[in-house]
C-alpha atoms as a PDB file:
ATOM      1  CA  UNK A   1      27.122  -8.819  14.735  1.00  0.00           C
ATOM      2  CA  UNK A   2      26.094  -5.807  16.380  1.00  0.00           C
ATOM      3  CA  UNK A   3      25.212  -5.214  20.328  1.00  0.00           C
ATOM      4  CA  UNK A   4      21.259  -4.159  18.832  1.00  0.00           C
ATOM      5  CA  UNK A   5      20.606  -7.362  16.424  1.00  0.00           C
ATOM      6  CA  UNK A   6      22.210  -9.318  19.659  1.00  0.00           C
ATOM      7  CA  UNK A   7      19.696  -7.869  22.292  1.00  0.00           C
ATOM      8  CA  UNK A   8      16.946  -7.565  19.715  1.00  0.00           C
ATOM      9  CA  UNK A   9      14.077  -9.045  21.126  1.00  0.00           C
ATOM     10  CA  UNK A  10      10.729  -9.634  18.523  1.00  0.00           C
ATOM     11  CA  UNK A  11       6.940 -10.202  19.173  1.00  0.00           C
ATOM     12  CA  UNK A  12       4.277 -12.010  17.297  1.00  0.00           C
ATOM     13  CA  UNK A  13       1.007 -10.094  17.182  1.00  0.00           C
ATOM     14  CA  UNK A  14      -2.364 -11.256  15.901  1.00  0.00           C
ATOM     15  CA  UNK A  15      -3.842  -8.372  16.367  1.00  0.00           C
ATOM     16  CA  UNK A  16      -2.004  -5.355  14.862  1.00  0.00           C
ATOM     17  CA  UNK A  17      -4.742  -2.570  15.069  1.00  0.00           C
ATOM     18  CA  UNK A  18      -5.156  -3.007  18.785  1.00  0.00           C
ATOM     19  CA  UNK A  19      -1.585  -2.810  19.568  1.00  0.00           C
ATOM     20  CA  UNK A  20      -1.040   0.138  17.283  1.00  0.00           C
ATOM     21  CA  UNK A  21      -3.892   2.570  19.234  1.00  0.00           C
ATOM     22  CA  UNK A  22      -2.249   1.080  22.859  1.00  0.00           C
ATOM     23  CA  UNK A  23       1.197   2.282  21.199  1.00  0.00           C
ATOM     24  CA  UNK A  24       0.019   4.372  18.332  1.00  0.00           C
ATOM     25  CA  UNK A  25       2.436   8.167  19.613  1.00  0.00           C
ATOM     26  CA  UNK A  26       5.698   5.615  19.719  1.00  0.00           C
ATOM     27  CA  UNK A  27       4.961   3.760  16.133  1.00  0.00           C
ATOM     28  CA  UNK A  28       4.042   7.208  14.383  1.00  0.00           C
ATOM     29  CA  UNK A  29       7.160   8.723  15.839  1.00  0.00           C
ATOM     30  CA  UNK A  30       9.149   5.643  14.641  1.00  0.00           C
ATOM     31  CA  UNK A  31       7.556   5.486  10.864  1.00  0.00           C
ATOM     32  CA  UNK A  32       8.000   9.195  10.745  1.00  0.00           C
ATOM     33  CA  UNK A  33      11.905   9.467  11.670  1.00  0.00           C
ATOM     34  CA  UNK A  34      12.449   6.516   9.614  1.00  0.00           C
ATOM     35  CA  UNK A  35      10.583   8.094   6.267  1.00  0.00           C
ATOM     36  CA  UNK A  36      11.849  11.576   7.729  1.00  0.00           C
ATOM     37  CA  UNK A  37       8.119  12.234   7.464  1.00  0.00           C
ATOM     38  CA  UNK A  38       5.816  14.453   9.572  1.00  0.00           C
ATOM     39  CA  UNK A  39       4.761  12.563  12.695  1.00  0.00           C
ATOM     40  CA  UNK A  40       0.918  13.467  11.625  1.00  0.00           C
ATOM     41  CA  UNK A  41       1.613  13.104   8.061  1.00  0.00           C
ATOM     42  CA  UNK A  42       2.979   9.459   8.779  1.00  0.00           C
ATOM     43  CA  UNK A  43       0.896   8.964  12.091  1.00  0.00           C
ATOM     44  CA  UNK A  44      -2.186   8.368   9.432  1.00  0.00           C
ATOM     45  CA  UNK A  45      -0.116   6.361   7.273  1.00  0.00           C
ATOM     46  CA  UNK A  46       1.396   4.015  10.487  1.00  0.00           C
ATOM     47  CA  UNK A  47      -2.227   3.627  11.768  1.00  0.00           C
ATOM     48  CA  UNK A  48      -3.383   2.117   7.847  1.00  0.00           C
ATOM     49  CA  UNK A  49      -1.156  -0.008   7.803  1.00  0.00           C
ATOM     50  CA  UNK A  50      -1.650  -1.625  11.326  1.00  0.00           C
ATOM     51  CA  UNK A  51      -5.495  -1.417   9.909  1.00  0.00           C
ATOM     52  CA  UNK A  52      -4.762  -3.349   7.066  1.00  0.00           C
ATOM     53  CA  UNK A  53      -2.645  -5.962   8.576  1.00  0.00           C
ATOM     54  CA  UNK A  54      -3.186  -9.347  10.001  1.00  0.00           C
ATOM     55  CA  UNK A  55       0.136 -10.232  11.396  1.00  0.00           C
ATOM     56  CA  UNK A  56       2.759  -7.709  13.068  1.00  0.00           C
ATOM     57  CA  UNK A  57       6.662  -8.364  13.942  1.00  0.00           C
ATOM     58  CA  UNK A  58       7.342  -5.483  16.833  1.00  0.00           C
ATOM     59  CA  UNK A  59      10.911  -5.395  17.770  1.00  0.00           C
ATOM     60  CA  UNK A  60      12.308  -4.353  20.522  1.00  0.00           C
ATOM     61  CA  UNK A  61      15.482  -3.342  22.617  1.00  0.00           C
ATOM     62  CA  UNK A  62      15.681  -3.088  26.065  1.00  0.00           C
ATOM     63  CA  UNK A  63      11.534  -3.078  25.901  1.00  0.00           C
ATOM     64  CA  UNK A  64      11.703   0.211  23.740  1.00  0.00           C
ATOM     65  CA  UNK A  65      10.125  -0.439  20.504  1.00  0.00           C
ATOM     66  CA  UNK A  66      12.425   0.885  17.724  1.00  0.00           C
ATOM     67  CA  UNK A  67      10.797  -0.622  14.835  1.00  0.00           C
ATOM     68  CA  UNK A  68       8.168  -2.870  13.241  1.00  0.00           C
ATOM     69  CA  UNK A  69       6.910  -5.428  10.306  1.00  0.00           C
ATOM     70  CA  UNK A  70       3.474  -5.705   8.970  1.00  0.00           C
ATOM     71  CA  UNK A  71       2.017  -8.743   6.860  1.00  0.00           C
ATOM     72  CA  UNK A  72      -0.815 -10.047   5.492  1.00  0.00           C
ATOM     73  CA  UNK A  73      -1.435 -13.586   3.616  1.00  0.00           C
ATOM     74  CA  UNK A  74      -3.604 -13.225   0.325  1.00  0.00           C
ATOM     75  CA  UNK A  75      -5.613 -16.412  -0.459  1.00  0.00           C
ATOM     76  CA  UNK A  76      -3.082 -17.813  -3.279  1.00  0.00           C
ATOM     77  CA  UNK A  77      -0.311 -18.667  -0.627  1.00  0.00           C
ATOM     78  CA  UNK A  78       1.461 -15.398  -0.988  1.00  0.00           C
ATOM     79  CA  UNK A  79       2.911 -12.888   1.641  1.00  0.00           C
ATOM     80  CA  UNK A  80       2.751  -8.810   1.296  1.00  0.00           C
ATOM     81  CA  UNK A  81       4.929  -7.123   3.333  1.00  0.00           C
ATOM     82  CA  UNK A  82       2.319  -3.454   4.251  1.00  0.00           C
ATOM     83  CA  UNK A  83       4.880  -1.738   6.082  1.00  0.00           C
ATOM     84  CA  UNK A  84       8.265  -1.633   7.735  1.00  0.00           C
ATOM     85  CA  UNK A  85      10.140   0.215   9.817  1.00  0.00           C
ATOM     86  CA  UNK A  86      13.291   0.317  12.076  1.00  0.00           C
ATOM     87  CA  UNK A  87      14.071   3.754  13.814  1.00  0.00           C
ATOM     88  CA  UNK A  88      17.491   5.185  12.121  1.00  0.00           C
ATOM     89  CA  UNK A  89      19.799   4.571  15.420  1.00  0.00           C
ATOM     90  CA  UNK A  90      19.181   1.173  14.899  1.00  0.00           C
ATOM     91  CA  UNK A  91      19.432   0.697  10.987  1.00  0.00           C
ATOM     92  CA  UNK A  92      22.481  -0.173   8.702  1.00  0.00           C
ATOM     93  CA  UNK A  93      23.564  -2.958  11.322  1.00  0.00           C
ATOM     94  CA  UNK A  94      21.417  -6.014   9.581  1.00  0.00           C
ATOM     95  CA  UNK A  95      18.814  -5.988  12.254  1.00  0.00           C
ATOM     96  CA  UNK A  96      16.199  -5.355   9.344  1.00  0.00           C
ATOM     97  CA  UNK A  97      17.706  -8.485   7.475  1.00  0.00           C
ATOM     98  CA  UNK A  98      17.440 -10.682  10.901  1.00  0.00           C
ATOM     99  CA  UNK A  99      13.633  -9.849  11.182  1.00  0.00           C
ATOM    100  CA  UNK A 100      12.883 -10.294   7.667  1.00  0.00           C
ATOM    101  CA  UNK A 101      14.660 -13.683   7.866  1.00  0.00           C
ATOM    102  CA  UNK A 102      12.895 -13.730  11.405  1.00  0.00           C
ATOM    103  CA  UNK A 103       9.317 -13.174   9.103  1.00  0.00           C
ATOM    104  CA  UNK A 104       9.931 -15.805   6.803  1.00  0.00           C
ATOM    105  CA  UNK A 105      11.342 -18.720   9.241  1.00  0.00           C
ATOM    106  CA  UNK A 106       8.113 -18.374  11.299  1.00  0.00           C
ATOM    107  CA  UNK A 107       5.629 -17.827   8.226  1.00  0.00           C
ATOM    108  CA  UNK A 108       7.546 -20.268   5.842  1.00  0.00           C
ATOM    109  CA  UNK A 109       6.855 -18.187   3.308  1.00  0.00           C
ATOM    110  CA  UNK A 110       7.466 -19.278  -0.264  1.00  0.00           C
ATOM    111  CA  UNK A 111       6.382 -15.813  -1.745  1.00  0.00           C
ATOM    112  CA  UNK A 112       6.739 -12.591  -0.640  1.00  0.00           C
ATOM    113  CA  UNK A 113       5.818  -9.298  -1.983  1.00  0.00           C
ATOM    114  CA  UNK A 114       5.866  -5.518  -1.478  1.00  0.00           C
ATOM    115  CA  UNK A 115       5.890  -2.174  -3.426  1.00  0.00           C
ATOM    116  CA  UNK A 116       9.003   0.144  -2.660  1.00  0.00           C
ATOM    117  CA  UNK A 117      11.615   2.134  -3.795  1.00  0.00           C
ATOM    118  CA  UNK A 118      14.484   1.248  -2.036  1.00  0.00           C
ATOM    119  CA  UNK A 119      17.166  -0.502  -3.675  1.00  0.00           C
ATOM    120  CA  UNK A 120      18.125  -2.498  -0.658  1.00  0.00           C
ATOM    121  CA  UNK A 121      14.617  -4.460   0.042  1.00  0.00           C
ATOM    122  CA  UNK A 122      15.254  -5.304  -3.841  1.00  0.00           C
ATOM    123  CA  UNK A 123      19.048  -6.826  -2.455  1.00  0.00           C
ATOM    124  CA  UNK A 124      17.224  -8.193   0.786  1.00  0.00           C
ATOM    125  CA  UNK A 125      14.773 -10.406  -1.296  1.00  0.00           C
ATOM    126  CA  UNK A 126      17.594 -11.462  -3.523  1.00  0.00           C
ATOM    127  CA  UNK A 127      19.410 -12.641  -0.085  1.00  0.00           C
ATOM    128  CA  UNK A 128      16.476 -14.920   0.441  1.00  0.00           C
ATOM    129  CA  UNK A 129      14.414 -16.089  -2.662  1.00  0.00           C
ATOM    130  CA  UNK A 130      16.011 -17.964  -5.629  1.00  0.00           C
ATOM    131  CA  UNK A 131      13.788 -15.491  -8.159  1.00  0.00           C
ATOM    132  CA  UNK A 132      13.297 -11.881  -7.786  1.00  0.00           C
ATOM    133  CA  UNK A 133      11.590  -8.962  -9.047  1.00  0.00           C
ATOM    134  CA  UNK A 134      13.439  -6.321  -9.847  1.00  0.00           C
ATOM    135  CA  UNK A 135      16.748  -7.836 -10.430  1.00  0.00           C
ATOM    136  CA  UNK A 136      19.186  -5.462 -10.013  1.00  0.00           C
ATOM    137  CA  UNK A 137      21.992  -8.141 -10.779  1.00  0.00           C
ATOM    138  CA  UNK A 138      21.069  -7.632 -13.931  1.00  0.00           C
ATOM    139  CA  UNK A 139      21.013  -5.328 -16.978  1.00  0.00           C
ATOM    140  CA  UNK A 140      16.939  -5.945 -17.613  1.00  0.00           C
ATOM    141  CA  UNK A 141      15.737  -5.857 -14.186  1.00  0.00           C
ATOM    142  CA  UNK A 142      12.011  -6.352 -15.307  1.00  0.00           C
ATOM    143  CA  UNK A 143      13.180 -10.051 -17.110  1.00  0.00           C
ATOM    144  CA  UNK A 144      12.191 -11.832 -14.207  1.00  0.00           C
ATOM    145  CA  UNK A 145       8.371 -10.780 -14.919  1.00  0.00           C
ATOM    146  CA  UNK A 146       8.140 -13.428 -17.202  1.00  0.00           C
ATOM    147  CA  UNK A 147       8.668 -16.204 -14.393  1.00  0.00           C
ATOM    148  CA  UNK A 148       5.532 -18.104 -13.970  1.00  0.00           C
ATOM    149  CA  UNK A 149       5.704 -17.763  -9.837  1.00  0.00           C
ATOM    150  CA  UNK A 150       6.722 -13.662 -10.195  1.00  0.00           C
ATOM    151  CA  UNK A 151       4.012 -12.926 -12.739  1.00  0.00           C
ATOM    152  CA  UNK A 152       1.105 -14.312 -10.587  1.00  0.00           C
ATOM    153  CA  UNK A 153       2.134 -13.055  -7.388  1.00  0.00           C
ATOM    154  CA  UNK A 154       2.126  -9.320  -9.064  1.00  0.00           C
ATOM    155  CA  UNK A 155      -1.300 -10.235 -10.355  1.00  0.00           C
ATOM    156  CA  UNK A 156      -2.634 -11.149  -7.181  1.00  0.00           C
ATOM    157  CA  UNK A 157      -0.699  -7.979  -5.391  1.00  0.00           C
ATOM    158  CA  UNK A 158      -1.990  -5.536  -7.709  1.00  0.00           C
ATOM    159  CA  UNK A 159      -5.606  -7.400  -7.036  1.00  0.00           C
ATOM    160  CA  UNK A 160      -4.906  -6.814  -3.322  1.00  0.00           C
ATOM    161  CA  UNK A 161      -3.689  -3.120  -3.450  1.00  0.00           C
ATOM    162  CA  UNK A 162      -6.343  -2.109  -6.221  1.00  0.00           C
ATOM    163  CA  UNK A 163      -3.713  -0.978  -8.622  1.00  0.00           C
ATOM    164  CA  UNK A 164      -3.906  -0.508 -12.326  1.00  0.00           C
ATOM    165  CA  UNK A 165      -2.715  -3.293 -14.523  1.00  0.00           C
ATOM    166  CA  UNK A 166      -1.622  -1.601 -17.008  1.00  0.00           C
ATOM    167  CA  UNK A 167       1.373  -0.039 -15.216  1.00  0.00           C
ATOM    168  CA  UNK A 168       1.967  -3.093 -13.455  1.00  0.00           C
ATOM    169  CA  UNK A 169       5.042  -3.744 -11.963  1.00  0.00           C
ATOM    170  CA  UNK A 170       4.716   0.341 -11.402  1.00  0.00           C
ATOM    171  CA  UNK A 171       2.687   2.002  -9.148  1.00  0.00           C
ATOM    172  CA  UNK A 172       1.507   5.594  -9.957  1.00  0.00           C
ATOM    173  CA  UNK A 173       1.195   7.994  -7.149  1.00  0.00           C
ATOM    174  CA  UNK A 174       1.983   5.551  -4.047  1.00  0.00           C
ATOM    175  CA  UNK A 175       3.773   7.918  -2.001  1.00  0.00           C
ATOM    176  CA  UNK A 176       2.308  11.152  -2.770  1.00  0.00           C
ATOM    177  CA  UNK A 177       4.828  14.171  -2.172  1.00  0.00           C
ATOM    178  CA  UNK A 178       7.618  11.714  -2.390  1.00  0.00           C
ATOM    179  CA  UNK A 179       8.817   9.111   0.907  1.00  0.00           C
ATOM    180  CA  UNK A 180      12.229   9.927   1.505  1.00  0.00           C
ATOM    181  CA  UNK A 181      13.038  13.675   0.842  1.00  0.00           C
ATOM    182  CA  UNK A 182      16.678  14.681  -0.607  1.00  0.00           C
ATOM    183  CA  UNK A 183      17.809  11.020   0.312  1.00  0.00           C
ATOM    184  CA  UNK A 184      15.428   9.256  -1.374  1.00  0.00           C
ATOM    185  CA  UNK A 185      17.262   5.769  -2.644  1.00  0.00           C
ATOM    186  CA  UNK A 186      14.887   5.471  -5.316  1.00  0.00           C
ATOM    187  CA  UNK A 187      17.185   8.017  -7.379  1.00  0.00           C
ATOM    188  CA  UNK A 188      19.956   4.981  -7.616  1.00  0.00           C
ATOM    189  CA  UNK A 189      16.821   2.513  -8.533  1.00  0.00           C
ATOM    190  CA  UNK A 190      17.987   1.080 -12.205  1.00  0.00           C
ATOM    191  CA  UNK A 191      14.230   1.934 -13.606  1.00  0.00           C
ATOM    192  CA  UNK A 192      13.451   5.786 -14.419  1.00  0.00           C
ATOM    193  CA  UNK A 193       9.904   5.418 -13.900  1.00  0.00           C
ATOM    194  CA  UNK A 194      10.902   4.693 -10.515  1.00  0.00           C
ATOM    195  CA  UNK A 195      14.310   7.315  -9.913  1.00  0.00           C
ATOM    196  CA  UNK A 196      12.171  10.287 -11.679  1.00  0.00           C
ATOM    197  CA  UNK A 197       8.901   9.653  -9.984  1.00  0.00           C
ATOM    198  CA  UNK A 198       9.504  10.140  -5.884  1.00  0.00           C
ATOM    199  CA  UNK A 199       5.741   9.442  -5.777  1.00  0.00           C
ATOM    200  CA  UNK A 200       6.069   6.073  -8.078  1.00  0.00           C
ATOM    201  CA  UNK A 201       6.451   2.919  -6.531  1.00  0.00           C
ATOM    202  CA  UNK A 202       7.704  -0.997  -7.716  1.00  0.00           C
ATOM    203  CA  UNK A 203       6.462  -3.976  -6.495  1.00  0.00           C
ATOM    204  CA  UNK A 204       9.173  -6.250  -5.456  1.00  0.00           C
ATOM    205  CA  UNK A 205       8.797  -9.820  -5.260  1.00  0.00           C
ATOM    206  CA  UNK A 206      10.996 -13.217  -4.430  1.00  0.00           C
ATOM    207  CA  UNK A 207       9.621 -16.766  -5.062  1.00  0.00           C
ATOM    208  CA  UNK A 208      11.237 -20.053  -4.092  1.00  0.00           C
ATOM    209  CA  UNK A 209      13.242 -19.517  -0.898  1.00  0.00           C
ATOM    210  CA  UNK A 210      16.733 -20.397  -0.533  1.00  0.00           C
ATOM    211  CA  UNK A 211      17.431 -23.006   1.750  1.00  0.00           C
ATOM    212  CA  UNK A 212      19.276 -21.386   4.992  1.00  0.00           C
ATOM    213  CA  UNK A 213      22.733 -20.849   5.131  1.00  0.00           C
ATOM    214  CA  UNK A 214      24.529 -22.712   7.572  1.00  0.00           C
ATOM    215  CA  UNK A 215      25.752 -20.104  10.207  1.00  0.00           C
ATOM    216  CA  UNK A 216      23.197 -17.905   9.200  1.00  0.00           C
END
């Protein structure tokens, strides 16, 4: 385990809109290094998601801020994830699994969902729910849409985020001009709507959590 997941030290807000404007220059300048985005460009993007949020996971290391979780609870008993992000000096060392785990122990969340392109929240979800949408363990990653639990959770997502049924799991246009530049992950994302689109997004969702792994 590594010295950051060790000293990592996370907060439990209620309020996410009022922290972001007391903090709003460090949260843009996170989301924007970790999106290698514009800090104005992503500054507008940071503060919408605080807007839209009800609870907020703010991590921190030696009382810097270096990253962030933002969730909301739709009325059905699901969880949406409306943004993440960990600044890059501190990623690839599983502090971003140890909050998500971190999100579900202290929501006891059943059923979580998201839209992304990034193979790894896909792997993350699989880590922790029993079901999962994509899944990239298998050669017809869309299959699990047919699960009872996955198909109403993208229902009431795509109710929440006002997004077209008809392209459903897909979402047209959710990061216009793209979200990661040249190393975008989506491009090793087993869908091509998803690796040909850099604006196109997939909602990802787990259902049933996986009891916790001793030692874990």
């Amino acid at each position: 385990m590594i010295r950051s997941v060790q000293d990592l030290r996370i907060e439990w807000l209620d309020d996410p809109a009022t922290f972001f404007r007391r903090h709003a220059d460090a949260l843009a300048a996170i989301g924007a290094s970790a999106f290698a985005q514009p800090a104005p460009v992503m500054g507008h993007q940071v503060a919408d998601r605080f807007a839209k949020a009800t609870l907020a996971q703010i991590l921190r290391l030696d009382g810097e801020i270096v990253g962030f979780g933002l969730f909301d609870r739709l009325r059905s008993g699901l969880w949406v994830v409306e943004g993440r992000a960990i600044a890059p000096a501190h990623q690839r060392g599983g502090l971003g699994t140890r909050c998500f785990r971190d999100f579900l122990d202290t929501t006891g969340a059943n059923a979580v969902a998201t839209v992304t392109r990034n193979p790894a929240i896909c792997r993350m979800m699989a880590a922790e729910f029993r079901t999962v949408l994509p899944d990239l363990s298998s050669d017809r990653p869309l299959r699990t849409l047919h699960h009872s639990g996955i198909a109403t959770a993208v229902r009431h997502y795509a109710g929440h985020l006002g997004a077209d049924v008809a392209e459903l799991p897909f979402i047209r246009n959710r990061y216009p001009g793209g979200l990661y530049g040249v190393r975008d992950p989506g491009l090793r994302m087993p869908s091509p709507e998803i690796s040909r689109d850099p604006s196109c997004g997939v909602i990802t969702v787990g259902v049933g959590r996986k009891p916790p792994q001793a030692g874990g």
